[in-house]
Protein backbone atom coordinates (compact mmCIF):
# COMPACT_ATOMS: atom_id res chain seq x y z
CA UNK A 1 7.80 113.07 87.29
CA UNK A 2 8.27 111.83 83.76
CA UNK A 3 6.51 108.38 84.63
CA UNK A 4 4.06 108.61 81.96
CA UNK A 5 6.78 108.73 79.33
CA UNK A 6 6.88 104.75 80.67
CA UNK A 7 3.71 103.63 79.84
CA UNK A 8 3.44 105.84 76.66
CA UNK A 9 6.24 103.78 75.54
CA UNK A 10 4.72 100.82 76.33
CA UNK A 11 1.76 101.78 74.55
CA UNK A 12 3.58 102.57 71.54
CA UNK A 13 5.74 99.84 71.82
CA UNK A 14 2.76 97.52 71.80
CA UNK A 15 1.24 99.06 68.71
CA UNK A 16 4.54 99.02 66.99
CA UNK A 17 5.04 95.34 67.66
CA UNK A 18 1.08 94.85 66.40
CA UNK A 19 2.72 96.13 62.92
CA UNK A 20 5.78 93.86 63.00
CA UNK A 21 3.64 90.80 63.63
CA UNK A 22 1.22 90.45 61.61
CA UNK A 23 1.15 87.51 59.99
CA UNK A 24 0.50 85.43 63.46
CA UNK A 25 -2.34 85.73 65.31
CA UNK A 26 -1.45 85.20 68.58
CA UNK A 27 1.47 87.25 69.22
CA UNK A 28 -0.76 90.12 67.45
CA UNK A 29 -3.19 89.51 71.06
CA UNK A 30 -0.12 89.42 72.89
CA UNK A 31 0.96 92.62 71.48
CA UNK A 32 -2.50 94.13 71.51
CA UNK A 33 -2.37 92.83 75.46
CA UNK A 34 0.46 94.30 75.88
CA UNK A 35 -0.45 97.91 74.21
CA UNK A 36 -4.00 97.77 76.05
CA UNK A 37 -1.58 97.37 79.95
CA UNK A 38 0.43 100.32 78.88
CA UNK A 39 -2.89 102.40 78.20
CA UNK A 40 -4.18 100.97 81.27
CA UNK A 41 -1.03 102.04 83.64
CA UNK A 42 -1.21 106.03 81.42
CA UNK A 43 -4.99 106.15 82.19
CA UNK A 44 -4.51 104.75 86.44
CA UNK A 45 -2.00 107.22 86.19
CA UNK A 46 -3.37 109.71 84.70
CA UNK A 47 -6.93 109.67 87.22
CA UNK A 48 -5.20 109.31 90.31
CA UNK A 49 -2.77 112.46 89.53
CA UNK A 50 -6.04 114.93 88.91
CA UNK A 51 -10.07 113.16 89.67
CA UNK A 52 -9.08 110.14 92.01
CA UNK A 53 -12.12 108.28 90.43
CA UNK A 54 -11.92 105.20 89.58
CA UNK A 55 -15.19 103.57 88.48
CA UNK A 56 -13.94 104.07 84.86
CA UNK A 57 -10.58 101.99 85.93
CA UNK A 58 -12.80 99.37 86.44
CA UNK A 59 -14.88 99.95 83.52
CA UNK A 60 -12.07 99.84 81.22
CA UNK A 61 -10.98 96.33 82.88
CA UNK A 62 -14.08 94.99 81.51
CA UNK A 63 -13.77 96.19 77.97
CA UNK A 64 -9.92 94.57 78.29
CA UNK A 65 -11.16 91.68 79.49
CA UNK A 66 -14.23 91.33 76.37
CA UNK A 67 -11.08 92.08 73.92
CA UNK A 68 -8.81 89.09 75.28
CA UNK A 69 -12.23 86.84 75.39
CA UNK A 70 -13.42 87.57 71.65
CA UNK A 71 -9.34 87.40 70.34
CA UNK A 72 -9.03 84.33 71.71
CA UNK A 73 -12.55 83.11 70.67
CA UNK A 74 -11.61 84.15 66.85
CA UNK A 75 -8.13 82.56 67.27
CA UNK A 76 -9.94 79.14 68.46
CA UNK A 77 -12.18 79.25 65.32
CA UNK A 78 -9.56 79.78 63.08
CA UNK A 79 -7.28 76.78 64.46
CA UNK A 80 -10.56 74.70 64.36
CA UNK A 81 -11.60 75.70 60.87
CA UNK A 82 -8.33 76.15 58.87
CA UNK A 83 -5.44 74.52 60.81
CA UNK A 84 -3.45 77.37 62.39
CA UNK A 85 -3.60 80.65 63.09
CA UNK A 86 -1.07 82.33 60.13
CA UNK A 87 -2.82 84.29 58.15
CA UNK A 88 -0.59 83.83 55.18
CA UNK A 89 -2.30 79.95 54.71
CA UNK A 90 -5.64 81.58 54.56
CA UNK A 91 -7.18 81.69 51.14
CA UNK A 92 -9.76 84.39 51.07
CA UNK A 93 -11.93 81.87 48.63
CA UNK A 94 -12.73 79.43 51.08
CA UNK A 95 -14.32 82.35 53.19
């Protein structure tokens, strides 16, 4: 019954870990990732308790999907520019 208390933790476990870790790229995407499964699991939930549609399911795959692509597209430049992807080495001069 209380199912959605779950993946509301998950989701706020994921944006709580965003906070912790922010000084590394990647495990910032893997905690976005993470927060953006628990949404997913509270919204499949939440549509097949009360409309049963899921065309915006799949919709909202997509924009997860775009999000992992460009986070791992700005991680790439920034290990090909600088040398790594902690943001405490980046001077905001050579920008």
């Amino acid at each position: 019954m209380y199912v959605w208390l779950i993946f509301f933790f998950m989701f706020m476990m994921g944006l709580y870990l965003i906070l912790l870790n922010r000084k590394i790229l990647l495990t910032m995407l893997i905690s976005l990732e993470f927060s953006m499964l628990g949404l997913f699991y509270l919204l499949l939930f939440y549509l097949m308790m009360y409309y049963n549609e899921f065309y915006f399911m799949m919709l909202f795959m997509v924009f997860m999907v775009m999000e992992s692509v460009l986070g791992l597209l700005i991680m790439f430049c920034m290990v090909r520019f600088i040398g790594n992807d902690i943001f405490e080495v980046m001077n905001l001069l050579e920008c």
